[in-house]
C-alpha atoms as a PDB file:
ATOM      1  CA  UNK A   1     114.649  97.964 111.157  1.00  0.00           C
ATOM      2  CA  UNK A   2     112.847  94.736 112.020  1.00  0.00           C
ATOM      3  CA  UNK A   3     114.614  91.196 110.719  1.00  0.00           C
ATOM      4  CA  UNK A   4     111.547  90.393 108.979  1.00  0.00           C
ATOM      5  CA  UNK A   5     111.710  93.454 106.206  1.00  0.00           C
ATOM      6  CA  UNK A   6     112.332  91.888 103.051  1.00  0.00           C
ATOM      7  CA  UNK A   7     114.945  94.565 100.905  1.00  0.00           C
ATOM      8  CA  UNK A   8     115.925  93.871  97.369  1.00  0.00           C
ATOM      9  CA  UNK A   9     119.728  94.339  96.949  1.00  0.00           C
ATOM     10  CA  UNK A  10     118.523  96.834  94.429  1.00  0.00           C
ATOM     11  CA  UNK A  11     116.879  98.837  96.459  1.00  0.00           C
ATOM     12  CA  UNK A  12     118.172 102.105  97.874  1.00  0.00           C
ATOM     13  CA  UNK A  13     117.378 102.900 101.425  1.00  0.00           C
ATOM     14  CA  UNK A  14     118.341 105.711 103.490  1.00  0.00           C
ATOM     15  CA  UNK A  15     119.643 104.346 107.058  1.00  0.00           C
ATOM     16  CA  UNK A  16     117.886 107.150 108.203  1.00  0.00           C
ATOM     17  CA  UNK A  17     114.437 105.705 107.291  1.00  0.00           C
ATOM     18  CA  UNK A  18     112.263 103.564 109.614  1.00  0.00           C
ATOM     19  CA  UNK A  19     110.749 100.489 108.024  1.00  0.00           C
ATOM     20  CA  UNK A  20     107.740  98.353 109.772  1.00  0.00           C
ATOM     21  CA  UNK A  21     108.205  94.855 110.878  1.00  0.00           C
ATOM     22  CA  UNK A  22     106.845  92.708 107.780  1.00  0.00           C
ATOM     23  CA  UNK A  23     107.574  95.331 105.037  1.00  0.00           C
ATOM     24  CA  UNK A  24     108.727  94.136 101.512  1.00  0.00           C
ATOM     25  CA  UNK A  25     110.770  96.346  99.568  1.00  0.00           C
ATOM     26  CA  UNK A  26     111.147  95.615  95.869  1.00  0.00           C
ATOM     27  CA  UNK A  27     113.462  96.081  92.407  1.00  0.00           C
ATOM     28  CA  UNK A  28     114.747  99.727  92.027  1.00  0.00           C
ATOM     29  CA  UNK A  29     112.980 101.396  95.339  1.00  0.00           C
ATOM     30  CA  UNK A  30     114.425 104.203  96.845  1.00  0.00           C
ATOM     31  CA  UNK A  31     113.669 105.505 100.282  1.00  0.00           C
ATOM     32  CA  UNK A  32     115.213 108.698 101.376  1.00  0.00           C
ATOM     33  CA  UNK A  33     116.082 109.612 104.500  1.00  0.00           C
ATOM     34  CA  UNK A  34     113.684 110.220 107.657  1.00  0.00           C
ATOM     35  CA  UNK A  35     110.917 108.525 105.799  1.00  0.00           C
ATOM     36  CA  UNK A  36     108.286 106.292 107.742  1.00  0.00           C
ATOM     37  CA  UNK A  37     106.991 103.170 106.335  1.00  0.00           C
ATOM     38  CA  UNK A  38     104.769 101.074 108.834  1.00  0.00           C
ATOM     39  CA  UNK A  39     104.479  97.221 109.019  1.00  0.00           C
ATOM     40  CA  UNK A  40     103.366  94.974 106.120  1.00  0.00           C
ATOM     41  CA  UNK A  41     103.706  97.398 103.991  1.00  0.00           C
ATOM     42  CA  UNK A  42     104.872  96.432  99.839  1.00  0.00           C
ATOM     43  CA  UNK A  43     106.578  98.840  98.077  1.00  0.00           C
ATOM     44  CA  UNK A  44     106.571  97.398  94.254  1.00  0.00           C
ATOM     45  CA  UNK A  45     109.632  98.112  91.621  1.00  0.00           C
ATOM     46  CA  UNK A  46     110.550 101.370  90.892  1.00  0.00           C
ATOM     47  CA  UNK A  47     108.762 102.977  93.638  1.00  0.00           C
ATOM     48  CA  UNK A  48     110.164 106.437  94.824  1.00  0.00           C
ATOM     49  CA  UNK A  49     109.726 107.451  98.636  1.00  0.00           C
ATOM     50  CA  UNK A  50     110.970 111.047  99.558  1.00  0.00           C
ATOM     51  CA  UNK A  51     112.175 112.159 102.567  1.00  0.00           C
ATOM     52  CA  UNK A  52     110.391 112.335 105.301  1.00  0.00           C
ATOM     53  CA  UNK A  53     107.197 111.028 103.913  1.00  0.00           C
ATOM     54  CA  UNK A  54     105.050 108.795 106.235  1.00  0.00           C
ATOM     55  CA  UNK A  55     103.390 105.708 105.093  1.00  0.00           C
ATOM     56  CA  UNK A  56     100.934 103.760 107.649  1.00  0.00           C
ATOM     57  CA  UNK A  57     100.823  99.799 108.456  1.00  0.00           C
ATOM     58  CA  UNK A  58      99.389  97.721 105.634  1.00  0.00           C
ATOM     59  CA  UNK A  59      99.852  99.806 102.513  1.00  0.00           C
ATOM     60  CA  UNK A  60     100.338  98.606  99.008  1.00  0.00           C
ATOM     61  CA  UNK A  61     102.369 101.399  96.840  1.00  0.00           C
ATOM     62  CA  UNK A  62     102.367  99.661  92.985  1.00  0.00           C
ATOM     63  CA  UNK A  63     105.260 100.197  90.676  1.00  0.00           C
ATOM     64  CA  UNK A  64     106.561 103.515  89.942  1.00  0.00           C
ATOM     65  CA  UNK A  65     104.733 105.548  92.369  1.00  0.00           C
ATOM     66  CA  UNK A  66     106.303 109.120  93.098  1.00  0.00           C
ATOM     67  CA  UNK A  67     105.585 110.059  96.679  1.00  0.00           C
ATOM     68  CA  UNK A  68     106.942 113.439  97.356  1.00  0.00           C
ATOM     69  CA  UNK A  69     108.275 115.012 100.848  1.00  0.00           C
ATOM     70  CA  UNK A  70     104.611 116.563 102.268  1.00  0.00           C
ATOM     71  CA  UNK A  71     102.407 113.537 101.716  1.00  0.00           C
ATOM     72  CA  UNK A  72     101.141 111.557 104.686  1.00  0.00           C
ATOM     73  CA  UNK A  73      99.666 108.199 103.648  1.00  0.00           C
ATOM     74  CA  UNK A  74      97.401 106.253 106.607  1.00  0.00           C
ATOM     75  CA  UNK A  75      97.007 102.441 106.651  1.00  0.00           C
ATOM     76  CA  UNK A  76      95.808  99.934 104.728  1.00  0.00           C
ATOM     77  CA  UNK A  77      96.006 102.565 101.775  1.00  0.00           C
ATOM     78  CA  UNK A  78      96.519 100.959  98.297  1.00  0.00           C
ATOM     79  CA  UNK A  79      98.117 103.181  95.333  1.00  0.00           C
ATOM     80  CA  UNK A  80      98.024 102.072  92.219  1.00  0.00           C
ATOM     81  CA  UNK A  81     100.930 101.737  89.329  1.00  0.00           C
ATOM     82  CA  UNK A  82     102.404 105.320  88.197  1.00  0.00           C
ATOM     83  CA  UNK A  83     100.082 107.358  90.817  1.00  0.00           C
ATOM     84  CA  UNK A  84     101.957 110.179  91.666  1.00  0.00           C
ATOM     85  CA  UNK A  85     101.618 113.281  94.412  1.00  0.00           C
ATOM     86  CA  UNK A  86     102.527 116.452  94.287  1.00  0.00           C
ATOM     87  CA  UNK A  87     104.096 118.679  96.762  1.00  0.00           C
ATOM     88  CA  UNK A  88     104.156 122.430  94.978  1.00  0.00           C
ATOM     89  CA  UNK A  89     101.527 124.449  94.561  1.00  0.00           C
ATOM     90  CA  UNK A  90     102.891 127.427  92.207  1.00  0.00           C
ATOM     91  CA  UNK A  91     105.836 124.898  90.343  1.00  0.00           C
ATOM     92  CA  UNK A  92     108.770 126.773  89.439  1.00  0.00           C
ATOM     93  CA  UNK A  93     112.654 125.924  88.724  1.00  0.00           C
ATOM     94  CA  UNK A  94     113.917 128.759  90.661  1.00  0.00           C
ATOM     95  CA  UNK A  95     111.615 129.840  93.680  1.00  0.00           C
ATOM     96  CA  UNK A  96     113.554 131.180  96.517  1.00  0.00           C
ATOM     97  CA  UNK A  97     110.742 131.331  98.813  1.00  0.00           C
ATOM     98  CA  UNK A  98     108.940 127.712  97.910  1.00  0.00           C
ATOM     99  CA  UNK A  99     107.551 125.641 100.673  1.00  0.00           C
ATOM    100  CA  UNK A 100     106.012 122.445 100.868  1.00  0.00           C
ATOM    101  CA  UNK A 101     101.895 122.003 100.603  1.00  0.00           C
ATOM    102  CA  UNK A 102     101.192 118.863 102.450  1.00  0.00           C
ATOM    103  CA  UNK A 103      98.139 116.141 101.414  1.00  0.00           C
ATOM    104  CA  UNK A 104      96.896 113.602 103.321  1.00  0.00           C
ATOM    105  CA  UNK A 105      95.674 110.077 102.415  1.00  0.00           C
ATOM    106  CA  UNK A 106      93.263 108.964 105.243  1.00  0.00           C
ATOM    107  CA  UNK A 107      93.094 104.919 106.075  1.00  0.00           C
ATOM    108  CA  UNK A 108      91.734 102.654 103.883  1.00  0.00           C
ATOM    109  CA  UNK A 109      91.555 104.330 100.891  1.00  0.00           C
ATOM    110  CA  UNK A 110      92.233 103.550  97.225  1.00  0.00           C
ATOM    111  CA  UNK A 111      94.022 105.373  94.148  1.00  0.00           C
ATOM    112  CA  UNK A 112      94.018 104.024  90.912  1.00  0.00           C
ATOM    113  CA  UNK A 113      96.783 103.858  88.565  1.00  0.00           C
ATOM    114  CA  UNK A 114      98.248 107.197  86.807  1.00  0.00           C
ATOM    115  CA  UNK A 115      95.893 109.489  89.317  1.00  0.00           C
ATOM    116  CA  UNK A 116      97.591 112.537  89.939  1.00  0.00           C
ATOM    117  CA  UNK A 117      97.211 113.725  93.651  1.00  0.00           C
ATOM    118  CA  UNK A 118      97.876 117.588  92.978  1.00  0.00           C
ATOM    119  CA  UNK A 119      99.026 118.822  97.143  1.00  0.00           C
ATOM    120  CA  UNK A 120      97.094 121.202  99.472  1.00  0.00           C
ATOM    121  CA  UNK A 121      93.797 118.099  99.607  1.00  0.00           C
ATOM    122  CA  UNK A 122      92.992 115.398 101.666  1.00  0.00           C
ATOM    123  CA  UNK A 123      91.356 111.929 100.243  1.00  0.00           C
ATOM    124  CA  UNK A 124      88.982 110.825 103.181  1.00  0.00           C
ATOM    125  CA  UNK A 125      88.952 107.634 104.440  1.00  0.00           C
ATOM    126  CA  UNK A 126      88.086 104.406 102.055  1.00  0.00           C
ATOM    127  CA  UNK A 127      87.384 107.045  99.036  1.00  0.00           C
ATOM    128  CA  UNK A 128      87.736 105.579  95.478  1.00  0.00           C
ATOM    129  CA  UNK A 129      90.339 107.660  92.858  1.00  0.00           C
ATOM    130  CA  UNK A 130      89.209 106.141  89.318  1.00  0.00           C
ATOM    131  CA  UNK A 131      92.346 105.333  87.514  1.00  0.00           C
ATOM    132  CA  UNK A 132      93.722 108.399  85.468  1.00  0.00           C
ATOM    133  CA  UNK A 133      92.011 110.739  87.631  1.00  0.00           C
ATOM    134  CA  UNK A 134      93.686 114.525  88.756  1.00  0.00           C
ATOM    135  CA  UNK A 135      92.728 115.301  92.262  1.00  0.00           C
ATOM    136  CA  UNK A 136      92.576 118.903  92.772  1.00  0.00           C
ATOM    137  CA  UNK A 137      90.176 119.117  95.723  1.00  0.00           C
ATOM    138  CA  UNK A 138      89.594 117.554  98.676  1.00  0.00           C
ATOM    139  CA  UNK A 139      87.717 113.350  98.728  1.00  0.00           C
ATOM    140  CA  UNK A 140      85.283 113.029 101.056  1.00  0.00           C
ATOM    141  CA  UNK A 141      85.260 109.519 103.068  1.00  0.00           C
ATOM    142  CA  UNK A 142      83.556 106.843 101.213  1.00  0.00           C
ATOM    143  CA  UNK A 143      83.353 109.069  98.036  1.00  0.00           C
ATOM    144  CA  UNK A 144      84.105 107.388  94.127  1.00  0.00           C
ATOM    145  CA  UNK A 145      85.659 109.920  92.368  1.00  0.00           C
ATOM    146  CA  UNK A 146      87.121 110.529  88.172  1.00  0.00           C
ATOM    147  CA  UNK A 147      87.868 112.292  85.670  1.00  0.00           C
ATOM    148  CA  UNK A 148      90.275 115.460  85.007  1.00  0.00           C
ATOM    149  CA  UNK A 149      89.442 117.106  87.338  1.00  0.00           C
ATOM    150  CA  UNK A 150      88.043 114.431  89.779  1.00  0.00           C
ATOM    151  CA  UNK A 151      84.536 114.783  90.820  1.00  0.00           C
ATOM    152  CA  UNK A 152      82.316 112.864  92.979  1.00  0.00           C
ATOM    153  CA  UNK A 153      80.248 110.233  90.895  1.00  0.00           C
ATOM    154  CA  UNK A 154      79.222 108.166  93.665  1.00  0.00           C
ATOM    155  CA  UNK A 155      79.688 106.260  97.083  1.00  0.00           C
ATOM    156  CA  UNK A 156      81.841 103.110  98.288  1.00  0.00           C
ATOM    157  CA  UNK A 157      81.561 100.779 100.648  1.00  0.00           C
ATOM    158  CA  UNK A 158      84.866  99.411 102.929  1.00  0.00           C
ATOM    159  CA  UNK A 159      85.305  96.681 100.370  1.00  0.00           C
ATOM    160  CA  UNK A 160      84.851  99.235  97.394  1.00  0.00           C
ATOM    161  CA  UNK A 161      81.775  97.959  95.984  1.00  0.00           C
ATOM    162  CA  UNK A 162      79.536 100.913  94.912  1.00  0.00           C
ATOM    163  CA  UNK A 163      76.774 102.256  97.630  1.00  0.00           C
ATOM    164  CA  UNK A 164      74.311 104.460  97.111  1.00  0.00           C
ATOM    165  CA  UNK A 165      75.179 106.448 100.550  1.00  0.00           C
ATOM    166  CA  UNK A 166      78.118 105.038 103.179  1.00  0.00           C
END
């Protein structure tokens, strides 16, 4: 772990994890073991990382986020407060033969706050979640989606202004 990561003492991180140079790691986080976090990264309070998750350079992860063990974040992703992922496809207490579904969050996107990323998708690069939205399908790049279930309503630009094709 770089010097420069900022952890606050009441954080909980794994020494197992790997944390990028410039990273800032806030009230109540927990990081579990072989998780990935690049540089300049900020992990707000209450944020929960599971192992083995990776998390690209640059990414802003609001308070009480839920990333589960599947999910592979890219850079300069932002997720908004109480977003959460899932990683089971059929959910059940007692599942002997349960395995994980990964998702994938490509660079530069953005996920609003209380979206629910339901696993098995992939939100293309610098797509738009609405706030509240359920993903249960794959985002195509540049695409504004919302609602329960998400669907496509429009285009975004990098900067997320609304387009009316990328």
């Amino acid at each position: 772990m770089a010097d420069d990561v900022i952890i606050h003492p009441t954080a909980t991180v794994d020494p197992r994890a790997a944390i990028g140079s410039g990273s800032r790691i806030w009230i109540n986080v927990q990081i579990r073991e072989n998780a990935k976090i690049g540089s300049g990264c900020i992990l707000s309070k209450d944020v929960y990382i599971d192992h083995a998750v990776t998390i690209g350079n640059a990414c802003k992860i609001q308070n009480s986020v839920s990333i589960y063990n599947g999910v592979t974040i890219g850079e300069e992703v932002f997720v908004g407060p109480n977003a959460c992922f899932t990683n089971d496809k059929v959910p059940r207490a007692n599942n002997p033969d349960w395995s994980v579904t990964p998702t994938h969050v490509q660079s530069g996107a953005s996920i609003g706050a209380n979206a629910t990323i339901v696993c098995g998708i992939t939100i293309g690069e610098f797509a738009m979640v609405a706030a509240g939205s359920v993903v249960t399908k794959d985002v195509e790049p540049y695409s504004l989606v919302m609602g329960n279930p998400a669907r496509h309503v429009g285009y975004v630009d990098k900067a997320g202004n609304r387009v009316e094709k990328p």
